[in-house]
Every structure is written in C-alpha cells, then in structure tokens.
PDB file of N, CA and C in Angstrom:
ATOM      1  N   UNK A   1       3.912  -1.890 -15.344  1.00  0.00           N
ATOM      2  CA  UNK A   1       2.508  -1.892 -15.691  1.00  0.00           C
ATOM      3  C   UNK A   1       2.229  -0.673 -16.555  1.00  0.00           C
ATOM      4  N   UNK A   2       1.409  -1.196 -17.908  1.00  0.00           N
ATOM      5  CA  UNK A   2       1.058   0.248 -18.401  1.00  0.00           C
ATOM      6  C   UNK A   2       0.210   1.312 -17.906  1.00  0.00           C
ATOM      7  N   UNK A   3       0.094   2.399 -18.404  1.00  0.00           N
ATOM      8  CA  UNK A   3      -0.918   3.597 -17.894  1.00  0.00           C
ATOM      9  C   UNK A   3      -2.058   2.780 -17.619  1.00  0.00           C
ATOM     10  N   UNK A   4      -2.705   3.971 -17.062  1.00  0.00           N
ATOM     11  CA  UNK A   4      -4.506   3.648 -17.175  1.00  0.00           C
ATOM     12  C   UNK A   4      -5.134   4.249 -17.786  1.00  0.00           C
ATOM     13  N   UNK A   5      -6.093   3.945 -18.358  1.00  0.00           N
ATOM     14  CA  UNK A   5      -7.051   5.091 -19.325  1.00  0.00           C
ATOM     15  C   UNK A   5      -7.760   5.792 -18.142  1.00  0.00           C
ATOM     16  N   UNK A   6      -8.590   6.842 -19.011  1.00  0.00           N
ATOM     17  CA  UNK A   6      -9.136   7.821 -18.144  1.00  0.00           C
ATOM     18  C   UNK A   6     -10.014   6.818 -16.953  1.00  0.00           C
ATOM     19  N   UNK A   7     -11.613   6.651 -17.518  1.00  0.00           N
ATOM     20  CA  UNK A   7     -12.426   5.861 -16.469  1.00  0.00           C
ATOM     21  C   UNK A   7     -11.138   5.323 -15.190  1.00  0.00           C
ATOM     22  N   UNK A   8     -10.513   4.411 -15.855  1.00  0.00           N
ATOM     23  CA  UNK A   8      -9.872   3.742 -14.413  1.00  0.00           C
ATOM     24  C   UNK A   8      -8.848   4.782 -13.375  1.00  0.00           C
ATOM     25  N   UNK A   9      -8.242   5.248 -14.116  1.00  0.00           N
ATOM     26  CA  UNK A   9      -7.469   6.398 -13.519  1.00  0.00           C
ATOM     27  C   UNK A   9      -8.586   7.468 -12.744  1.00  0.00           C
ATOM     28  N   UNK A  10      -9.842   7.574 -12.565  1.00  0.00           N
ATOM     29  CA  UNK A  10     -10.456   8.294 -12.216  1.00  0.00           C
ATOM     30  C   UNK A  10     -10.972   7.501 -10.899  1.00  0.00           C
ATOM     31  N   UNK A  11     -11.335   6.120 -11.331  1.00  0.00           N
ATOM     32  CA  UNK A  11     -11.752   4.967  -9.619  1.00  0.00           C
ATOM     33  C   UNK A  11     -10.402   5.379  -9.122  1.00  0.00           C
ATOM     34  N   UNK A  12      -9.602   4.939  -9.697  1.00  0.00           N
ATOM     35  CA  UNK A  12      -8.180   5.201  -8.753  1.00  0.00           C
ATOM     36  C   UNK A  12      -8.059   5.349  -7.884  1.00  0.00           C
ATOM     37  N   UNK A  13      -8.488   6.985  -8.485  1.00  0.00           N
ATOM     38  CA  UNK A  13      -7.998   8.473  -7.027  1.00  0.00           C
ATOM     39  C   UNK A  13      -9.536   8.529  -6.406  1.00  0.00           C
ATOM     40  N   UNK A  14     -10.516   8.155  -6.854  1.00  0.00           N
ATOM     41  CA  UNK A  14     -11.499   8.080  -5.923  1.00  0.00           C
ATOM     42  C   UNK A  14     -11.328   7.029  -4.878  1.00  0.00           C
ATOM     43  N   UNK A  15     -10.502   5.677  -5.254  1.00  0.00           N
ATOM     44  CA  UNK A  15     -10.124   4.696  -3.748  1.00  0.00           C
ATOM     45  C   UNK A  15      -9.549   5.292  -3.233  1.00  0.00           C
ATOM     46  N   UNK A  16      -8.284   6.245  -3.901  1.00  0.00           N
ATOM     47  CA  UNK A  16      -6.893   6.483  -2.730  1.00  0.00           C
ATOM     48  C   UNK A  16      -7.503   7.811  -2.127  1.00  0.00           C
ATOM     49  N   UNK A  17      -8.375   8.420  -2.343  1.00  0.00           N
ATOM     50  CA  UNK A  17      -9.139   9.301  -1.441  1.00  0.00           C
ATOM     51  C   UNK A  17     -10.221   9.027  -0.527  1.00  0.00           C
ATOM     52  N   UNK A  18     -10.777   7.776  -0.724  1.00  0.00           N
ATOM     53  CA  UNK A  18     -11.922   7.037   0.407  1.00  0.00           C
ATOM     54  C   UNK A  18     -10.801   6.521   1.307  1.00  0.00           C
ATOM     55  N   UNK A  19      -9.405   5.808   0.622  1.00  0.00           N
ATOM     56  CA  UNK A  19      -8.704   4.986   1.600  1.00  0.00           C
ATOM     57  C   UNK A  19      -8.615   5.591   2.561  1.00  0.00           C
ATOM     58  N   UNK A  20      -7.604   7.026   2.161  1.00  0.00           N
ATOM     59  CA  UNK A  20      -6.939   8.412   2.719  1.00  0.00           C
ATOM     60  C   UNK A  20      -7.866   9.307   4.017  1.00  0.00           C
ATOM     61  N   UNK A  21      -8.944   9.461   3.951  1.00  0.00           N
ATOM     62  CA  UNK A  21      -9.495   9.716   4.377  1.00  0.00           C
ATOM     63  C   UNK A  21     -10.435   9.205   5.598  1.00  0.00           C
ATOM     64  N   UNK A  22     -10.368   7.897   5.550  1.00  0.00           N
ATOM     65  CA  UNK A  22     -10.792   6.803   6.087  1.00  0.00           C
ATOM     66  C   UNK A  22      -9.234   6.091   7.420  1.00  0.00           C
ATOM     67  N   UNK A  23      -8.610   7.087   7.062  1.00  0.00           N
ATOM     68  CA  UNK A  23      -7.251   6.417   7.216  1.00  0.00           C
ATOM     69  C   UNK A  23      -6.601   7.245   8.536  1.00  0.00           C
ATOM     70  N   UNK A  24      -7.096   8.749   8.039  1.00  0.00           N
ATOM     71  CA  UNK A  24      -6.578   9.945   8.983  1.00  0.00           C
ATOM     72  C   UNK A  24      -8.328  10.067   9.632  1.00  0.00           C
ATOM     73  N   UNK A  25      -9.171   9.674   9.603  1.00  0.00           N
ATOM     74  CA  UNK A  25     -10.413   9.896  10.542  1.00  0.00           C
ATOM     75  C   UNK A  25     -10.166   8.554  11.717  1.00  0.00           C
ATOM     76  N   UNK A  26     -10.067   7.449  11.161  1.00  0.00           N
ATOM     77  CA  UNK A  26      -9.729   6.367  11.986  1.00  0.00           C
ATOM     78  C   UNK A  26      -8.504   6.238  12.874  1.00  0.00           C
ATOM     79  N   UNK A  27      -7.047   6.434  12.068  1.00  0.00           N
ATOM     80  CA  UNK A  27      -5.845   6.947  13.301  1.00  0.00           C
ATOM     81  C   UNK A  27      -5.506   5.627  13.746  1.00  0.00           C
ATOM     82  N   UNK A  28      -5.610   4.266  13.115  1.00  0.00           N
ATOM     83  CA  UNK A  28      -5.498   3.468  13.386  1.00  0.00           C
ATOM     84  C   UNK A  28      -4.157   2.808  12.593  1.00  0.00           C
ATOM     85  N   UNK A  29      -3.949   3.289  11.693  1.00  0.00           N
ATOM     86  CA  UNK A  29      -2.799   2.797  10.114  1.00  0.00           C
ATOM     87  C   UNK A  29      -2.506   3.811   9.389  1.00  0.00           C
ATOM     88  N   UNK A  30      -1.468   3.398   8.862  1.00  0.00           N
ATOM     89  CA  UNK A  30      -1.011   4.329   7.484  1.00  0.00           C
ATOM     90  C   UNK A  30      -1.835   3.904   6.212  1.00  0.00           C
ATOM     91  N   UNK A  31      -2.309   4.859   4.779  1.00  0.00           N
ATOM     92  CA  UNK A  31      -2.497   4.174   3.760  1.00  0.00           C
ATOM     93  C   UNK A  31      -1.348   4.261   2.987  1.00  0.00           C
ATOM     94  N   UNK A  32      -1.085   3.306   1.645  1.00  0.00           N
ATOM     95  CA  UNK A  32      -0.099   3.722   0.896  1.00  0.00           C
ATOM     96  C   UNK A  32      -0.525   3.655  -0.829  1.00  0.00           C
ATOM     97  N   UNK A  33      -0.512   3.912  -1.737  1.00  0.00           N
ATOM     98  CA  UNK A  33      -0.135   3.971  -2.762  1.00  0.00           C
ATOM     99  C   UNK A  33       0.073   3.091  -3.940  1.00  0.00           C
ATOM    100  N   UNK A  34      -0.359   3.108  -5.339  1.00  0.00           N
ATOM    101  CA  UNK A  34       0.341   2.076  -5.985  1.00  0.00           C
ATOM    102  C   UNK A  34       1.621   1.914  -6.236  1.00  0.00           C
ATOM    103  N   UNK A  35       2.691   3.111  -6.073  1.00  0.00           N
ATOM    104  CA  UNK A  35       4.070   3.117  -6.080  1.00  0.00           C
ATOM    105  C   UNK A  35       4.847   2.216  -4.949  1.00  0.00           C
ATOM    106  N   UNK A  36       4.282   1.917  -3.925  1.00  0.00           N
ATOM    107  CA  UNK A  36       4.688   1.448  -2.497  1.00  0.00           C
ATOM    108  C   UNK A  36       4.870  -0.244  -3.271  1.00  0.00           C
ATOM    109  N   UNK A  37       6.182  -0.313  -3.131  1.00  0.00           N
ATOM    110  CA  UNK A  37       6.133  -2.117  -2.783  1.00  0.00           C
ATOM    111  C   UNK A  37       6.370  -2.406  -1.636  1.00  0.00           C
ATOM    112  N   UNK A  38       6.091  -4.062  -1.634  1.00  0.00           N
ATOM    113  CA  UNK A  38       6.189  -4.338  -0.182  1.00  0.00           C
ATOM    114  C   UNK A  38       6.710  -5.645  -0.416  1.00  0.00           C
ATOM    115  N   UNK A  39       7.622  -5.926   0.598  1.00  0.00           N
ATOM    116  CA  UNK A  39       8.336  -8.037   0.512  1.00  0.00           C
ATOM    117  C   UNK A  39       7.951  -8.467   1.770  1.00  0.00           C
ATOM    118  N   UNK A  40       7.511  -9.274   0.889  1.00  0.00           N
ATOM    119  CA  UNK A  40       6.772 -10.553   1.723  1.00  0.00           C
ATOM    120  C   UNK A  40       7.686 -11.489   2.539  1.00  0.00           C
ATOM    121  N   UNK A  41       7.188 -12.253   3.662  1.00  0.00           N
ATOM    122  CA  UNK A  41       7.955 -13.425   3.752  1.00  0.00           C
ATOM    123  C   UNK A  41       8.445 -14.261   3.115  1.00  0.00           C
ATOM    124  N   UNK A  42       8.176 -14.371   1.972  1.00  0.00           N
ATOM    125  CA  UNK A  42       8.454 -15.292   1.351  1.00  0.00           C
ATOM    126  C   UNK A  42       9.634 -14.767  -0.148  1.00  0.00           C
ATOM    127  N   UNK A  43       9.487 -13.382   0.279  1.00  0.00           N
ATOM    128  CA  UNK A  43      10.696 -12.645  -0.424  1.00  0.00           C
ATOM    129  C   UNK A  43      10.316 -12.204  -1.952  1.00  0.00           C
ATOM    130  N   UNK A  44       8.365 -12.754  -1.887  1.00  0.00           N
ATOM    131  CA  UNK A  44       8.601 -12.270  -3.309  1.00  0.00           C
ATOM    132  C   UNK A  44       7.662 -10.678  -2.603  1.00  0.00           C
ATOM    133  N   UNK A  45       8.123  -9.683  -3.932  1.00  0.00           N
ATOM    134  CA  UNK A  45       7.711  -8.394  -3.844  1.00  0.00           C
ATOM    135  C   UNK A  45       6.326  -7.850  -4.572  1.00  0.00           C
ATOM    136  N   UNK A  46       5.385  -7.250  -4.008  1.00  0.00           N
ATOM    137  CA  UNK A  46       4.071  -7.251  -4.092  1.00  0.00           C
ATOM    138  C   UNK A  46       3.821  -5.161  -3.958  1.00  0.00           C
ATOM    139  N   UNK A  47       2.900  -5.203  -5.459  1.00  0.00           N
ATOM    140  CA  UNK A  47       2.376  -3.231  -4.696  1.00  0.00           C
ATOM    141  C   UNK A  47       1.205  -3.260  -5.499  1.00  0.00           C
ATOM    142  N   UNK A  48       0.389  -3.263  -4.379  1.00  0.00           N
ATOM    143  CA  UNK A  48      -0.716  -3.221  -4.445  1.00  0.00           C
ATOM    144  C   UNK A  48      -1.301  -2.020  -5.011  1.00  0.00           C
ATOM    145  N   UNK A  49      -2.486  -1.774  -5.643  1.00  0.00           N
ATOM    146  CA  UNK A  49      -3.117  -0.563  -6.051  1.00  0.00           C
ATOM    147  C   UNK A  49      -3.348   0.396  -5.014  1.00  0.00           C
ATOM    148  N   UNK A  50      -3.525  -0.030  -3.469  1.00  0.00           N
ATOM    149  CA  UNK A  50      -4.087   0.734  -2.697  1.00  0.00           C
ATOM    150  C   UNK A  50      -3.496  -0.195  -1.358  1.00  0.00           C
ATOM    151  N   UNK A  51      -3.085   0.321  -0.163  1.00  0.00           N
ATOM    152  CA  UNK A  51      -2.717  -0.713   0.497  1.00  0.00           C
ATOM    153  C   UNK A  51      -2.988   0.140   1.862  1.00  0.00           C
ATOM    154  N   UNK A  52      -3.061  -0.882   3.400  1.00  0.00           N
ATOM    155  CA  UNK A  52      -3.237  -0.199   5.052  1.00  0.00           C
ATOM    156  C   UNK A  52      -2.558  -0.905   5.398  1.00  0.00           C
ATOM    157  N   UNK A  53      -1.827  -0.441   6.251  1.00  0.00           N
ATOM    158  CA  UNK A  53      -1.262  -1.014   7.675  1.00  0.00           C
ATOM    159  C   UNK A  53      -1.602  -0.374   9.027  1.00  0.00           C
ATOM    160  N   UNK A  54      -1.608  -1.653   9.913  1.00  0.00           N
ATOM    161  CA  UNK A  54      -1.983  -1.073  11.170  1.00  0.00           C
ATOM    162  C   UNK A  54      -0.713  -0.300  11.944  1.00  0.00           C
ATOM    163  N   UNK A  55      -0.581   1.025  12.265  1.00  0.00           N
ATOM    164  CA  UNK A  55       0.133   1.523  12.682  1.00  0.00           C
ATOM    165  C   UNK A  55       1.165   1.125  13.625  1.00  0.00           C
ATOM    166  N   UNK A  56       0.591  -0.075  14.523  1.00  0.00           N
ATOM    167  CA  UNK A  56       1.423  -0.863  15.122  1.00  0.00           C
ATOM    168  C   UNK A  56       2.625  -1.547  14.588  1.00  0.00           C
ATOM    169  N   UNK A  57       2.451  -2.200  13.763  1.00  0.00           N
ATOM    170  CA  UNK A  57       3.322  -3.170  12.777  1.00  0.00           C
ATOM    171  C   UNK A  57       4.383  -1.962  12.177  1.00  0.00           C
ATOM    172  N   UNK A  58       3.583  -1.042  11.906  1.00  0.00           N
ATOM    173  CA  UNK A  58       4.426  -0.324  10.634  1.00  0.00           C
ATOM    174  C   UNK A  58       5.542   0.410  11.573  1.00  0.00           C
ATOM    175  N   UNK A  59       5.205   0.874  12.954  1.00  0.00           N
ATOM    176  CA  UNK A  59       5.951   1.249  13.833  1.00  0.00           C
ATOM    177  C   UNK A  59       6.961   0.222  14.327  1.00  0.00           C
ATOM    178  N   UNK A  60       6.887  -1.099  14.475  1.00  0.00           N
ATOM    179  CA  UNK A  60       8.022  -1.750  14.580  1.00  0.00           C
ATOM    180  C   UNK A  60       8.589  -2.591  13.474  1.00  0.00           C
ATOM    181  N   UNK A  61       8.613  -1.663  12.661  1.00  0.00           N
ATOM    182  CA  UNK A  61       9.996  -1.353  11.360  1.00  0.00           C
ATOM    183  C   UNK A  61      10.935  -0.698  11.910  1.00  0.00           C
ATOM    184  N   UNK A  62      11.758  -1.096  11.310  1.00  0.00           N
ATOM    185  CA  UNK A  62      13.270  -0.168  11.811  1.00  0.00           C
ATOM    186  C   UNK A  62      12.840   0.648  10.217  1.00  0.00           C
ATOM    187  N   UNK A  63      13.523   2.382  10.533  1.00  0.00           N
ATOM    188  CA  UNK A  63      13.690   3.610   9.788  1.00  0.00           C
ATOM    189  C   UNK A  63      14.080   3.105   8.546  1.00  0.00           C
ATOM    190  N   UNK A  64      15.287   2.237   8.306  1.00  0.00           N
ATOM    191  CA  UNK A  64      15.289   1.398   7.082  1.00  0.00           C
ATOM    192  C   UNK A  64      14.734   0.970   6.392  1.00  0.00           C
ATOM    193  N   UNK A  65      14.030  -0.069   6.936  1.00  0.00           N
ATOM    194  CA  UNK A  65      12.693  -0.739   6.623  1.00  0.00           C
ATOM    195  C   UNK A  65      12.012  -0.133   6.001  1.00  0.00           C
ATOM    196  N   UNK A  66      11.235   1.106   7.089  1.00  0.00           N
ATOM    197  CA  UNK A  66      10.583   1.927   6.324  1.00  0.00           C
ATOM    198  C   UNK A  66      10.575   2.387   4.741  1.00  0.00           C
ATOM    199  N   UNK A  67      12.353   3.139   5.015  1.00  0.00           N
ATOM    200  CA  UNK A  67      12.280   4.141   3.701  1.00  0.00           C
ATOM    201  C   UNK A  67      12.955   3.167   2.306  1.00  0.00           C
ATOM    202  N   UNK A  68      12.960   1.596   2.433  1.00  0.00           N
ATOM    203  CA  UNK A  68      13.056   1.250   1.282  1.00  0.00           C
ATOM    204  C   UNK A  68      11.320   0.333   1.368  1.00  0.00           C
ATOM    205  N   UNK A  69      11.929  -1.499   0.558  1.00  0.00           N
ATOM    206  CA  UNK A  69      10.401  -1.634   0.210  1.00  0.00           C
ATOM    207  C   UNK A  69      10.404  -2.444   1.644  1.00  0.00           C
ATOM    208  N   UNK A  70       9.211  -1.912   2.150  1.00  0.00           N
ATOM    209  CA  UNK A  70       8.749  -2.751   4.017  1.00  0.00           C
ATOM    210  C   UNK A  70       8.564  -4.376   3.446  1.00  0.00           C
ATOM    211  N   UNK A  71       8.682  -4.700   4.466  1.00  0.00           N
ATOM    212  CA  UNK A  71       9.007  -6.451   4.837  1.00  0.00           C
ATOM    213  C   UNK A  71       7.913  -6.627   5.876  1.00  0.00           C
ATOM    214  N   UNK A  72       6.930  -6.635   4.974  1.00  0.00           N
ATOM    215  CA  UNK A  72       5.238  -7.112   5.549  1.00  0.00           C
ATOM    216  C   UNK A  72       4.548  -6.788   4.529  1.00  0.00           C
ATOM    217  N   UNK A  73       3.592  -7.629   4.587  1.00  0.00           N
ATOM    218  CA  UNK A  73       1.598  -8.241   3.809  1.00  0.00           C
ATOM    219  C   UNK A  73       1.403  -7.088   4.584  1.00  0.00           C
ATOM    220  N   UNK A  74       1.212  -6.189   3.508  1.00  0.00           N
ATOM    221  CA  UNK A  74      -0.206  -5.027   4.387  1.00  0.00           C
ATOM    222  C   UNK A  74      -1.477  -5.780   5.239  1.00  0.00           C
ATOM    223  N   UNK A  75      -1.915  -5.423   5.932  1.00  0.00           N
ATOM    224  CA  UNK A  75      -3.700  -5.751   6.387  1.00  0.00           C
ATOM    225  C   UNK A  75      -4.653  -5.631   5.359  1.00  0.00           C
ATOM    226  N   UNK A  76      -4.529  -4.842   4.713  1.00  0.00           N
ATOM    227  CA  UNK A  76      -5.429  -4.374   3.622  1.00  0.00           C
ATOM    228  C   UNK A  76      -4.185  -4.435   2.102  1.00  0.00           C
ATOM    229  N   UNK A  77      -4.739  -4.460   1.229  1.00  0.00           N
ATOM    230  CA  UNK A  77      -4.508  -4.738  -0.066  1.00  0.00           C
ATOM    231  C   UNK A  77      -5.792  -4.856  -1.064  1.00  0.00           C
ATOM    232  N   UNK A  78      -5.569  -3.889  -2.177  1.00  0.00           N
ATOM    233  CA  UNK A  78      -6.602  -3.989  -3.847  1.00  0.00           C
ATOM    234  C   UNK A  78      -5.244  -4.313  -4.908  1.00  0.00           C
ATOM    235  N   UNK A  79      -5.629  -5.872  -5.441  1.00  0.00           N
ATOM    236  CA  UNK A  79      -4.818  -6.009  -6.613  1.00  0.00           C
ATOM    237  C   UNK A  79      -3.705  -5.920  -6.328  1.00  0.00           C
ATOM    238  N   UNK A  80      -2.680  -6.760  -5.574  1.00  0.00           N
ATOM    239  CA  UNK A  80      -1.437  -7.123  -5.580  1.00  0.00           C
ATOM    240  C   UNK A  80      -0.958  -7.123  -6.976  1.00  0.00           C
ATOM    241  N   UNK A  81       0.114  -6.365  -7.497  1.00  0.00           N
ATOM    242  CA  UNK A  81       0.848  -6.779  -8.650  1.00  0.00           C
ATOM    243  C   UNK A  81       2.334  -7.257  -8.271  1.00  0.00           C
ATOM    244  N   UNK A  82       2.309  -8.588  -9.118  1.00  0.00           N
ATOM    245  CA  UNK A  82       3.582  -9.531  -8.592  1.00  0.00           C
ATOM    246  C   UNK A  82       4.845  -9.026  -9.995  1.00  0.00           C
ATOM    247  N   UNK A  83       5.935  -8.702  -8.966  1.00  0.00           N
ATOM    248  CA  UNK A  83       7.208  -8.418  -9.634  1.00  0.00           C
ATOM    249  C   UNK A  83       8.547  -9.587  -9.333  1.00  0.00           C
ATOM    250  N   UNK A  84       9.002 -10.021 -10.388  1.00  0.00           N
ATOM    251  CA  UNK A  84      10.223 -10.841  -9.690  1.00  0.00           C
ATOM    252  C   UNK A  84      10.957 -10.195 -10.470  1.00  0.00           C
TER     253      UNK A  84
END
C-alpha cells in the first residue's frame, strides 16, 4: 500500500491513540497496528488499519502464533487490506 498524505496520516495516529488508550484503560484486549497481519480461517491474510483482540483469544495462541502473523479475525477491525 502506498504512503498516506499528511490529513490521513494525521486521523491515523489520532485512531491508534483513541484505540491505545481505550485499550490500556479497559484491560480487556490488546490493540494492534497497521503493520500487524492476521490469517484467517480461511487462510487468506488480512491487516487492518487499526485492529482489538480480546485478551482471552489472544492468550490462547501458542508464543508462535503470536510472534508471526496470528490465526484469528480480530473482534475489532478499520479497513481490512486483503493480501494474497
């Protein structure tokens, strides 16, 4: 995906700081990132602009799981971008 111009690059970090924040007050999920992909059931791979998981789920990942791309649909998702 190409850059963003300024305006959008500026909503950006204003979501990933409402997410972020919203994220560590609540204690309920992790947020993640537009860098974060994620595979789906269905094996195709998805990274969203802004993404949550409920801490539950994300905890029964195996450490693997984790530190490559996780194998789960976030709960939350802005703008899935589809990669094959």
């Amino acid at each position: 995906m190409s850059p963003t111009g300024g305006e959008t690059g500026n909503k950006n970090i204003k979501l990933l700081a409402r997410l972020e924040n919203w994220t560590e007050t609540d204690g309920t999920g992790l947020a993640f990132d537009s860098s974060t992909m994620f595979r789906l059931s269905d094996n195709a791979f998805r990274s969203p602009d802004a993404a949550w998981i409920q801490l539950s789920r994300w905890n029964a990942l195996t450490d693997e799981e984790k530190k490559t791309f996780p194998p789960l649909c976030p709960d939350f998702k802005d703008k899935a971008i589809a990669f094959s």
